[in-house]
Protein backbone atom coordinates (compact mmCIF):
# COMPACT_ATOMS: atom_id res chain seq x y z
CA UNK A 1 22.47 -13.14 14.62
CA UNK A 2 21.82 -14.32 11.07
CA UNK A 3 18.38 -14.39 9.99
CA UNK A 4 16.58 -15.57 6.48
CA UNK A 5 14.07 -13.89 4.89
CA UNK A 6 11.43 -15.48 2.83
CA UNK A 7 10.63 -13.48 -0.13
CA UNK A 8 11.53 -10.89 -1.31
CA UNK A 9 8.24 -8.67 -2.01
CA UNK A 10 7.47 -5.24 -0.87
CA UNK A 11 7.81 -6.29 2.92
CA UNK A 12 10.55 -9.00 2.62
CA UNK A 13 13.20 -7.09 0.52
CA UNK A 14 12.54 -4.09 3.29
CA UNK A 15 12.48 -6.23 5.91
CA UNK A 16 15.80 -7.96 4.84
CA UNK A 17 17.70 -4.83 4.22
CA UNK A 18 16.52 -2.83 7.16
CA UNK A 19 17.71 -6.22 9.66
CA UNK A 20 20.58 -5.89 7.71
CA UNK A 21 21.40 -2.20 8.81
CA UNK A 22 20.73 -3.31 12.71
CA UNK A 23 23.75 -5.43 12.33
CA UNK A 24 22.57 -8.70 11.37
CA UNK A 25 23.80 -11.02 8.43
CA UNK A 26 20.66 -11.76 6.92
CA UNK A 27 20.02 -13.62 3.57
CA UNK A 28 16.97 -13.23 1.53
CA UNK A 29 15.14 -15.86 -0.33
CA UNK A 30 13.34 -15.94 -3.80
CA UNK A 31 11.88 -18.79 -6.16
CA UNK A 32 12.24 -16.02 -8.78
CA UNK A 33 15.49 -16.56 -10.82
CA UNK A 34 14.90 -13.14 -12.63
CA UNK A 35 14.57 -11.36 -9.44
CA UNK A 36 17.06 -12.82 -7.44
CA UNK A 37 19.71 -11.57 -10.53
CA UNK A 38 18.44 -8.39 -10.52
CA UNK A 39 18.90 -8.07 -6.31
CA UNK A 40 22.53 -9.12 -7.35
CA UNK A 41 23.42 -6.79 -9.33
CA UNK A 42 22.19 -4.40 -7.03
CA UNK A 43 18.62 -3.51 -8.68
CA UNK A 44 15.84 -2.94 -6.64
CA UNK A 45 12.84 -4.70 -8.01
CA UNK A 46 10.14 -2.04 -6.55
CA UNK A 47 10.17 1.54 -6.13
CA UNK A 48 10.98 2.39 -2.26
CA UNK A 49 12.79 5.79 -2.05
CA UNK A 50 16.04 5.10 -0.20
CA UNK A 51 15.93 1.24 -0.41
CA UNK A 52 18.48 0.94 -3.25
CA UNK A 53 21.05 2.77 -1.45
CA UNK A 54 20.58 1.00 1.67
CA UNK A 55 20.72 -2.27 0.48
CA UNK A 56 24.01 -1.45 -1.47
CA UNK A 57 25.70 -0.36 1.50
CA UNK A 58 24.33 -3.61 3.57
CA UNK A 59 25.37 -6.04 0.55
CA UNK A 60 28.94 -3.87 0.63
CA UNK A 61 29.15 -4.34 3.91
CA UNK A 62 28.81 -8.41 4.10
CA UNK A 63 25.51 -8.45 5.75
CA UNK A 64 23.09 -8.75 2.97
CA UNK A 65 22.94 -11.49 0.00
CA UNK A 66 20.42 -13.12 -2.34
CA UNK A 67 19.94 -16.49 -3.04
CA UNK A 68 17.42 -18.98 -4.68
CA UNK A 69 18.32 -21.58 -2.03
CA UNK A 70 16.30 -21.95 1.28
CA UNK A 71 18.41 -24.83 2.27
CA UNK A 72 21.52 -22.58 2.40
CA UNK A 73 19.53 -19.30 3.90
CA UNK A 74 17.98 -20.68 6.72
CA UNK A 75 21.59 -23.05 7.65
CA UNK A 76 22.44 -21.51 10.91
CA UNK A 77 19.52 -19.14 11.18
CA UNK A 78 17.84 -18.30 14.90
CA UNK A 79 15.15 -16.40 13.23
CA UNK A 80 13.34 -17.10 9.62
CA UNK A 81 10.57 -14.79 8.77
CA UNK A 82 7.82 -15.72 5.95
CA UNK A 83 7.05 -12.30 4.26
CA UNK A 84 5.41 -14.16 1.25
CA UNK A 85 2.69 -12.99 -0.45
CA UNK A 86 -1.19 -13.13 0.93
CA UNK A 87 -3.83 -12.09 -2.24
CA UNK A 88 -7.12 -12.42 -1.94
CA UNK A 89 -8.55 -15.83 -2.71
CA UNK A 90 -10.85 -15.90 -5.70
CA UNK A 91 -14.84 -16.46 -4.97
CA UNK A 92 -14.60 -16.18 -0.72
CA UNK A 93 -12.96 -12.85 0.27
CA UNK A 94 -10.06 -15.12 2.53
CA UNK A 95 -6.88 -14.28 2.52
CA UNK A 96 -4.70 -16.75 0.29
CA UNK A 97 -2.54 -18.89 2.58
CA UNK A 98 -1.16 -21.17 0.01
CA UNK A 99 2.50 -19.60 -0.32
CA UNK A 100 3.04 -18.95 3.80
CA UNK A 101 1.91 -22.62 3.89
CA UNK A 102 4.37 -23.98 1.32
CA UNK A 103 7.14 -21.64 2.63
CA UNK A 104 6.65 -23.33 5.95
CA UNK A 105 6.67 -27.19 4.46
CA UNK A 106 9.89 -25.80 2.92
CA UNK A 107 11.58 -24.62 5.70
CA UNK A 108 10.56 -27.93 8.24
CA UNK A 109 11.83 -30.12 5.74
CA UNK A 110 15.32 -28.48 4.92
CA UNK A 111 15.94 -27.67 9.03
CA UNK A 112 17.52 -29.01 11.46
CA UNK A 113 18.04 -26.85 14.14
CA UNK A 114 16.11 -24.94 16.44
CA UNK A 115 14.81 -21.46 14.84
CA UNK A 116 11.49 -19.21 15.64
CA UNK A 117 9.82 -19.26 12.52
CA UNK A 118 7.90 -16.29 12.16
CA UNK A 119 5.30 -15.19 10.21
CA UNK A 120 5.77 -11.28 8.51
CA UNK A 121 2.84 -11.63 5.83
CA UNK A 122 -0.30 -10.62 6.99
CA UNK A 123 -2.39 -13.61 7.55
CA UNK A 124 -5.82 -14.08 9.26
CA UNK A 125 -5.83 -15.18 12.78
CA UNK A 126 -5.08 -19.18 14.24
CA UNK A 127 -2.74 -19.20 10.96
CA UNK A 128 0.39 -18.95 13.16
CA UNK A 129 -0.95 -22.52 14.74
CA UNK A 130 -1.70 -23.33 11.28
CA UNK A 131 1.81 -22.71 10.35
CA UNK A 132 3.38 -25.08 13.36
CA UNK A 133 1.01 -28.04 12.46
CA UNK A 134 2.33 -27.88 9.26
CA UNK A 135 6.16 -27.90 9.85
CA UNK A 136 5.19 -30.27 13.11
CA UNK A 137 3.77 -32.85 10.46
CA UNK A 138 6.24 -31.90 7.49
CA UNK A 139 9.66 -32.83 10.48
CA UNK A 140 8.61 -34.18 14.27
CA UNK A 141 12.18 -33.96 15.03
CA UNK A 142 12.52 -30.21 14.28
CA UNK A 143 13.02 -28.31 17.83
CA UNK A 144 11.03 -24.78 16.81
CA UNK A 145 9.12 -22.31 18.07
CA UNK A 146 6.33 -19.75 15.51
CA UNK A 147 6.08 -15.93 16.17
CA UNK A 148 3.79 -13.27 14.68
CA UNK A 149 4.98 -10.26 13.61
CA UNK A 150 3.01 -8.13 11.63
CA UNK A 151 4.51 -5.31 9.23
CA UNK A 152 3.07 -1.49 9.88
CA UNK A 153 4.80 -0.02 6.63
CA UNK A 154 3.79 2.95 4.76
CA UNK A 155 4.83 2.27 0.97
CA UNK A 156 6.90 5.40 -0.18
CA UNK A 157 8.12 5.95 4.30
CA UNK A 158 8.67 2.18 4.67
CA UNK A 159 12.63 2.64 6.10
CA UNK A 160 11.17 5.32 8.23
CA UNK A 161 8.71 3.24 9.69
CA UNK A 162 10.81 0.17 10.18
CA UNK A 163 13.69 2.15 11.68
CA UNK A 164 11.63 4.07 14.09
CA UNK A 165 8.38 2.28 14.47
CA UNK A 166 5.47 3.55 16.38
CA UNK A 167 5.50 0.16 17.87
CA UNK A 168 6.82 -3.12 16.54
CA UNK A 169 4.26 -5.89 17.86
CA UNK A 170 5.53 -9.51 18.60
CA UNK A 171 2.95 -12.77 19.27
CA UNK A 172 4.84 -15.66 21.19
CA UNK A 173 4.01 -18.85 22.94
CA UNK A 174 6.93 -19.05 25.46
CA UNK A 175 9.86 -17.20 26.46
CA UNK A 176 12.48 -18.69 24.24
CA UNK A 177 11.14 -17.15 21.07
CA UNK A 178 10.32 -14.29 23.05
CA UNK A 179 14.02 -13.99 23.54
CA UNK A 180 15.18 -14.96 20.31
CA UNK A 181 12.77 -11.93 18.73
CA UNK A 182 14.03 -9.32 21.51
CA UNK A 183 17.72 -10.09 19.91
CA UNK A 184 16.14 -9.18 16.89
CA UNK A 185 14.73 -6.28 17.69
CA UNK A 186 17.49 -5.34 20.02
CA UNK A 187 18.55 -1.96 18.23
CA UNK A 188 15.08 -1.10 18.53
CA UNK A 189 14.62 -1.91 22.74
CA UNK A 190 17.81 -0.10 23.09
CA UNK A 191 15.97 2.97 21.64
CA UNK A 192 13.27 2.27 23.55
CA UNK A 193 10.80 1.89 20.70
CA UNK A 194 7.58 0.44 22.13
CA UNK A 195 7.30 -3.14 21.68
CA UNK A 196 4.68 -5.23 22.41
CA UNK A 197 4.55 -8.80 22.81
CA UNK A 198 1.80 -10.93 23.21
CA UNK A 199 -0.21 -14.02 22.20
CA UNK A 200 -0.60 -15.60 18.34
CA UNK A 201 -4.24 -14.32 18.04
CA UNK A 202 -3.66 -10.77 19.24
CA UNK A 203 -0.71 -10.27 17.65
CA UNK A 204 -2.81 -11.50 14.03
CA UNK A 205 -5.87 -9.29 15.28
CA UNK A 206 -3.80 -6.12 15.72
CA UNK A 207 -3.04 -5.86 12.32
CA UNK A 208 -6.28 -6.63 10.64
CA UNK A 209 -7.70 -4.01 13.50
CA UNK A 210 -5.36 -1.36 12.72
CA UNK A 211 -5.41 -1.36 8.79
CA UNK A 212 -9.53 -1.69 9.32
CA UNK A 213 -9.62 1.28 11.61
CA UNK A 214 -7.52 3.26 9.34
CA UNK A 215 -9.55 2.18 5.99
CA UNK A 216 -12.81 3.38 7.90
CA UNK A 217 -11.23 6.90 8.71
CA UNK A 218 -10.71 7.44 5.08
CA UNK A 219 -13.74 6.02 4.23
CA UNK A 220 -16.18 7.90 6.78
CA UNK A 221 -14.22 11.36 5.71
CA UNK A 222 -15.01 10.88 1.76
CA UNK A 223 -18.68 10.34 2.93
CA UNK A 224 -18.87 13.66 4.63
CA UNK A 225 -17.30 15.01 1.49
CA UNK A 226 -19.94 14.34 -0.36
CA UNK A 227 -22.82 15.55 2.08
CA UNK A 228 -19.92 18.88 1.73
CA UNK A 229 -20.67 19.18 -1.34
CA UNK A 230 -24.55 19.49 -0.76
CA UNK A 231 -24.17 21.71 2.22
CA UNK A 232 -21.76 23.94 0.87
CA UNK A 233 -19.05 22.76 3.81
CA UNK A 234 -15.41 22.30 2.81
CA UNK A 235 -14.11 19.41 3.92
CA UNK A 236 -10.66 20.73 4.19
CA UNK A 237 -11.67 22.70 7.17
CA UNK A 238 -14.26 20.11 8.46
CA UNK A 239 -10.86 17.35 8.60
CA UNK A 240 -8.62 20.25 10.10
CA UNK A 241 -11.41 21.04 12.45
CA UNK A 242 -11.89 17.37 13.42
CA UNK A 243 -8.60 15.77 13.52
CA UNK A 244 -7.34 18.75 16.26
CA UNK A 245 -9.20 16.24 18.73
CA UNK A 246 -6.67 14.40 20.22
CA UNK A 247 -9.40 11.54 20.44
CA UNK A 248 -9.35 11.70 16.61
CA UNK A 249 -6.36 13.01 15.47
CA UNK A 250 -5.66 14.30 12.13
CA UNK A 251 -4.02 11.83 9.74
CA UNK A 252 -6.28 9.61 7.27
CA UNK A 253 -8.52 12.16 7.17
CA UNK A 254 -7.66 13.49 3.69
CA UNK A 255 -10.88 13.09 1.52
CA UNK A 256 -10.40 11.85 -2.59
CA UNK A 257 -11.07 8.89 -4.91
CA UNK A 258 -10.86 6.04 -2.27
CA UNK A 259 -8.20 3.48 -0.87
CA UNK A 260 -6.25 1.36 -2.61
CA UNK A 261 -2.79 -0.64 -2.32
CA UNK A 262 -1.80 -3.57 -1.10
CA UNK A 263 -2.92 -3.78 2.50
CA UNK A 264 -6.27 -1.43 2.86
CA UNK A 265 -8.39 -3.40 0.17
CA UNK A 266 -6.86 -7.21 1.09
CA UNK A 267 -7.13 -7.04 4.83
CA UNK A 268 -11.08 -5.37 4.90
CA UNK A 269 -12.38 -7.86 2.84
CA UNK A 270 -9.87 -10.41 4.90
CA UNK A 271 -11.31 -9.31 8.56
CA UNK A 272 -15.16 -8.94 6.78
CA UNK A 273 -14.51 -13.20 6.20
CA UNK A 274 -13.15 -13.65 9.37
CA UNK A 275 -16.23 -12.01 11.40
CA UNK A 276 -18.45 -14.68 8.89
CA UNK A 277 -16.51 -17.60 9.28
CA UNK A 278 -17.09 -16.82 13.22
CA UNK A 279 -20.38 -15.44 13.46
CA UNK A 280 -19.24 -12.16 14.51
CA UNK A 281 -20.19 -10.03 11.13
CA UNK A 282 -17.48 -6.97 10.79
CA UNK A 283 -20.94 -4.77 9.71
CA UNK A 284 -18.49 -1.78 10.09
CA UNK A 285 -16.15 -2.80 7.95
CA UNK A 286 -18.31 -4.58 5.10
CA UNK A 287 -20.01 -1.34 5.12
CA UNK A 288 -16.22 0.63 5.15
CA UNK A 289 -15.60 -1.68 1.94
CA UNK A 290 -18.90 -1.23 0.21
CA UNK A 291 -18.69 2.91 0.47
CA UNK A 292 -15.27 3.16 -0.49
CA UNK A 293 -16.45 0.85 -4.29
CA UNK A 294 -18.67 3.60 -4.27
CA UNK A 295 -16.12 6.32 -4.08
CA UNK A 296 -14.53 5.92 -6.72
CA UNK A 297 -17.39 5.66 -9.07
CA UNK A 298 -18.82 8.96 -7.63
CA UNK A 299 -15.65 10.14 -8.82
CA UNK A 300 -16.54 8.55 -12.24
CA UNK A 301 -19.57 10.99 -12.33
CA UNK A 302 -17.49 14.19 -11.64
CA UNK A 303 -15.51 13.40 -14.82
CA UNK A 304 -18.51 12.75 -16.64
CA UNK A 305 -19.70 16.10 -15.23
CA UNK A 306 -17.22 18.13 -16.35
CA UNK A 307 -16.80 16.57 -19.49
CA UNK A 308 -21.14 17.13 -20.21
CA UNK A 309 -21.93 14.03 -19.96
CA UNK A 310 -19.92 12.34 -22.24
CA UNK A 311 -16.36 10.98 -22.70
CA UNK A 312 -16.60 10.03 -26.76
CA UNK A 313 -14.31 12.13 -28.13
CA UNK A 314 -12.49 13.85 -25.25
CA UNK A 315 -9.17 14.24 -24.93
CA UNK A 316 -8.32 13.38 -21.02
CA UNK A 317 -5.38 13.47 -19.29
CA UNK A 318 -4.58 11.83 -16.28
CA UNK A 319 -1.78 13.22 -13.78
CA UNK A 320 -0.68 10.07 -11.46
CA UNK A 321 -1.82 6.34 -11.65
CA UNK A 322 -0.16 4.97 -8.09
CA UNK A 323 -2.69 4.44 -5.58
CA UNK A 324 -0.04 7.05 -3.68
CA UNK A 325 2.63 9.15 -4.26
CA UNK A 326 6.41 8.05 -3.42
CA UNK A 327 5.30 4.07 -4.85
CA UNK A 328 4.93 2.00 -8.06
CA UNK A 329 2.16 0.16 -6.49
CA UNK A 330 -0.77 -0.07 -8.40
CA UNK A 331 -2.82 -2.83 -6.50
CA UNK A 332 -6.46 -1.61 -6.08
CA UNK A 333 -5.12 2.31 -6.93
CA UNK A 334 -8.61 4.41 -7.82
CA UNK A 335 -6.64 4.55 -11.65
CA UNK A 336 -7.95 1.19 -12.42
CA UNK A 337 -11.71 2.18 -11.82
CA UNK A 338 -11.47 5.62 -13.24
CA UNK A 339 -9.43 5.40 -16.27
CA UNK A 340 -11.07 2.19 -17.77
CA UNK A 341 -14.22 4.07 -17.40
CA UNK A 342 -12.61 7.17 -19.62
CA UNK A 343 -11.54 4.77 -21.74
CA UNK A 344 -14.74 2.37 -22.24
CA UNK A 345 -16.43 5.29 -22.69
CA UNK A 346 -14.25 6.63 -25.70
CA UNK A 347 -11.84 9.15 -24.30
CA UNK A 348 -8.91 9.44 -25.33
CA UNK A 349 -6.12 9.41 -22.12
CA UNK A 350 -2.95 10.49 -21.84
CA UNK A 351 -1.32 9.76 -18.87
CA UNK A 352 1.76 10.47 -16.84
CA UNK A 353 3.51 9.09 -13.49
CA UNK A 354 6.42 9.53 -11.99
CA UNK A 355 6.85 5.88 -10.99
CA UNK A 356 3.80 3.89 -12.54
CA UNK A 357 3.89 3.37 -16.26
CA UNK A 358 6.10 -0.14 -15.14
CA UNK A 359 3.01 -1.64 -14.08
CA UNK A 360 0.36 0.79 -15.42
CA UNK A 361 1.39 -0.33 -19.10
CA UNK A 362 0.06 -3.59 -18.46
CA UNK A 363 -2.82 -2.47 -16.35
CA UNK A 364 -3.79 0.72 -17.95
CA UNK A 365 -4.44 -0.50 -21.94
CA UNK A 366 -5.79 1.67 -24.64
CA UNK A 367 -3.71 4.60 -23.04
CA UNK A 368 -1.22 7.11 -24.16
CA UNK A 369 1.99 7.24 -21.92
CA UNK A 370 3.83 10.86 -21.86
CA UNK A 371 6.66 12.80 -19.38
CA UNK A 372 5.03 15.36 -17.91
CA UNK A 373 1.75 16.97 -17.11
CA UNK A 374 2.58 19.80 -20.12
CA UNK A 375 2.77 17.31 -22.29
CA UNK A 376 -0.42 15.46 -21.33
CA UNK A 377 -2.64 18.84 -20.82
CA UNK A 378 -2.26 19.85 -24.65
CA UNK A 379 -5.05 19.93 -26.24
CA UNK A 380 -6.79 17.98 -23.76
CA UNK A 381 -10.09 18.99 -22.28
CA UNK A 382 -9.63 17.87 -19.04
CA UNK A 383 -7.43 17.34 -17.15
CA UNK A 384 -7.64 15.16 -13.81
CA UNK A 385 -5.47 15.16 -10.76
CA UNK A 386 -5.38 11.44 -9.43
CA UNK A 387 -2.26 10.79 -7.06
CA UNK A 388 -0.69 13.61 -5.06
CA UNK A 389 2.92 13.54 -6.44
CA UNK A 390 4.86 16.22 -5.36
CA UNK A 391 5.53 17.22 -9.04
CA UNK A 392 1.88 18.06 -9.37
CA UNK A 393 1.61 19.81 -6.41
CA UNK A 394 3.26 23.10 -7.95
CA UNK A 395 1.89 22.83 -11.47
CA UNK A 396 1.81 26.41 -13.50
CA UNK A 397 -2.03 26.26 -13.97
CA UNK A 398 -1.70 29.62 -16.32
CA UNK A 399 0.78 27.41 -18.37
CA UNK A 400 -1.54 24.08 -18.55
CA UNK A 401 -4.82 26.62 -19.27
CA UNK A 402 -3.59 27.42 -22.19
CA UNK A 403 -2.41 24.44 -23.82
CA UNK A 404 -5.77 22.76 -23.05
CA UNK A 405 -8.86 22.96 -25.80
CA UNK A 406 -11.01 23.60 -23.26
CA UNK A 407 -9.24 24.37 -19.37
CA UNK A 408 -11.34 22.30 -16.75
CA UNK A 409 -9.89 20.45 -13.85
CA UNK A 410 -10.82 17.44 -11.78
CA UNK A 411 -8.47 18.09 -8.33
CA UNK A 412 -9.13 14.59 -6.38
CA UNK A 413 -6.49 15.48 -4.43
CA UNK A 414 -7.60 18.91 -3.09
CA UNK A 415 -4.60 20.22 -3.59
CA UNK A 416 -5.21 23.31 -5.45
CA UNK A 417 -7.46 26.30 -4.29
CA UNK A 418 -10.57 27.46 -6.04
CA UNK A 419 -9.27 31.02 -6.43
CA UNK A 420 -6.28 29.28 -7.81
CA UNK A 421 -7.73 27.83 -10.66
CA UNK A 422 -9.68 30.28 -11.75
CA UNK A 423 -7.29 32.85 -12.19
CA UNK A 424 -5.62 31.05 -13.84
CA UNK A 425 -8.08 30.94 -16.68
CA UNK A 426 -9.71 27.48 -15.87
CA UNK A 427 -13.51 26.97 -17.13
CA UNK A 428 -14.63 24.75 -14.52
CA UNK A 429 -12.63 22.84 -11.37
CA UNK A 430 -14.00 20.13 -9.54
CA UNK A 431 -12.34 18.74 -5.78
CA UNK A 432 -13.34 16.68 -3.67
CA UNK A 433 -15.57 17.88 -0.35
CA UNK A 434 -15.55 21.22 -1.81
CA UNK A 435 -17.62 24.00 -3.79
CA UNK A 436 -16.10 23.81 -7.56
CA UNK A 437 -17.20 26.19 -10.50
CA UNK A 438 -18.57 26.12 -14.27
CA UNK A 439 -18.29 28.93 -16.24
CA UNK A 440 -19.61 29.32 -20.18
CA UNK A 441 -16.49 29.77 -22.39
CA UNK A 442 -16.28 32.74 -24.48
């Protein structure tokens, strides 16, 4: 079936391509000139690891193109997905609707054929019946139908989790789209992937619940990392301990400097304004939002800690800006509390990413970009583990000990042992959820 894609952000462009690689000729859609160039050339405009060659081999293969012109994309098309951007709205906490509303005034006026119209972007709930008003009122003629069908993708797994979902979750009003989206998801029923389909409303809920539920299991184990730290618990064991509960299991229960990205921060503060806006108050997750601010400026303090009270003067450096590893995303990443605060209060930070210094220039000013955590650690005196990269997680400690002025570490990761450090000459090591150490130097 052919199918058009509106936008061509994080969720569109893997939307697009994976659709693409079930078979179907789908054409994605961009009011970015700039962008829609680059996707021709065959330049991904985001770091996704396996996207570029997937979408070569789709675009090889005749099923995948680029264009500027909704007219054209959505000619022909049963399906047409809006994966446009959702920010937060200034002032009110709401998630913006203002592009999935002018997507869908786009697409009623250049139809003219029947087509489910469904919405990818994660939008708070009724918008779906929103989004049919307005293409009812923008074309009466136009024979349609509106689906929701929210994205579950994990930036740096997203193919993974598209091409073998733990469920892929469709709202419908009748049986026709219902059809419509089971040809889209055929590849996926043949596998017998669990899909569920349901209502507008649930469908909208599910996601907001889901990303809520998963912000609060972060959130709750960073708290009891810090009472850790007063009890002398280790947090590592208390999450292993906890998450062999089936009831709990064990994944988001890794304890550091907070959430961040482009779906945790948006859709708490998104289902806290729902709950107000309906008199149901979300007190769980206003509270889930409020702790996890906090986070990240008790993280502030272990810096400041380690560095004895003061940043004037110190040489910092900073391994990983991402608010994860395997992504350039920098939306809401712990970096942009942490290392403004080194900064404002006249540190000196070098810094170094695998993937982030495309945004993090612009985000991260007043900062010195190098290659590689060698690089960074000398003459530095300390140096601060912010985003689990792979390339940090086998660092030769000896090796950065002695090119540091003074060898203390800030692991906000856990990823490196206490024992670890110190043999390898460290002064003092701070983690998260866990005893550190300060020792006098010599």
């Amino acid at each position: 079936m052919k199918i058009a894609m509106i936008g061509t952000g994080y969720v569109g462009l893997v939307s697009g391509v994976c659709f693409s690689d079930f078979g179907h000729e789908v054409i994605c859609v961009d009011k970015d000139p700039a962008k829609i160039e680059m996707l021709e050339r065959g330049e991904v405009p985001i770091y996704e690891p396996g996207l570029d060659q997937l979408m070569a081999k789709n675009v090889e293969a005749g099923r995948l193109s680029f264009t500027l012109d909704l007219a054209e994309a959505i000619d022909g098309a049963q399906a047409v997905f809006i994966a446009v951007g959702t920010p937060t709205r200034r002032g009110d906490g709401h998630a913006d609707l203002t592009y999935v509303m002018a997507a869908a005034q786009e697409i009623a006026r250049a139809a003219d054929h029947y087509m489910v119209i469904v919405t990818k972007s994660t939008v708070p709930v009724g918008t779906n019946r929103q989004v049919k008003q307005t293409v009812r009122k923008a074309n009466p003629q136009l024979e349609f139908d509106v689906a929701s069908n929210p994205e579950f993708l994990r930036e740096g797994a997203a193919i993974e989790d598209f091409m073998k979902p733990d469920r892929v979750v469709v709202g419908v009003q009748n049986d026709r789209a219902s059809e419509v989206m089971a040809e889209v998801y055929r590849p996926l029923y043949l596998r017998e992937f669990p899909i569920v389909t349901t209502d507008l409303e649930s469908a909208e809920m599910i996601k907001y619940a889901a990303n809520a539920f998963l912000a609060t299991k972060i959130t709750f184990i960073n708290e009891i990392a810090a009472l850790c730290e007063r009890v002398g618990a280790d947090v590592k064991q208390v999450s292993r301990g906890m998450g062999m509960d089936g009831r709990i299991g064990n994944k988001f229960l890794h304890a550091g400097p907070g959430y961040g990205g482009s779906c945790f921060p948006k859709d708490t503060k998104a289902l806290a304004r729902i709950g107000q806006d309906h008199s149901i108050p979300m007190h769980i997750t206003e509270t889930v939002i409020s702790v996890n601010e906090e986070v990240k400026r008790r993280m502030v303090n272990k810096l400041l800690d380690l560095c004895e009270g003061n940043f004037n003067g110190k040489t910092i450096a900073v391994l990983g800006v991402t608010f994860k590893p395997n992504t350039d995303d920098m939306r809401d990443a712990p970096s942009l509390t942490l290392i403004p605060a080194l900064v404002g209060g006249g540190a000196k930070v070098r810094v170094t990413d695998p993937q982030g210094r495309h945004e993090g220039e612009a985000l991260l000013p007043g900062v010195h970009w190098v290659e590689d955590a060698y690089k960074a650690a000398r003459g530095a005196d300390l140096l601060v583990i912010l985003t689990e990269w792979n390339e940090f997680r086998a660092l030769d400690l000896k090796k950065l000990a002695r090119k540091m002025a003074t060898p203390r570490l800030a692991d906000l990761r856990n990823i490196y042992t206490v024992r670890d450090v110190k043999r390898a000459g460290f002064l003092a090591y701070e983690s998260v959820g866990r005893a550190g150490f300060k020792k006098t130097q010599d």
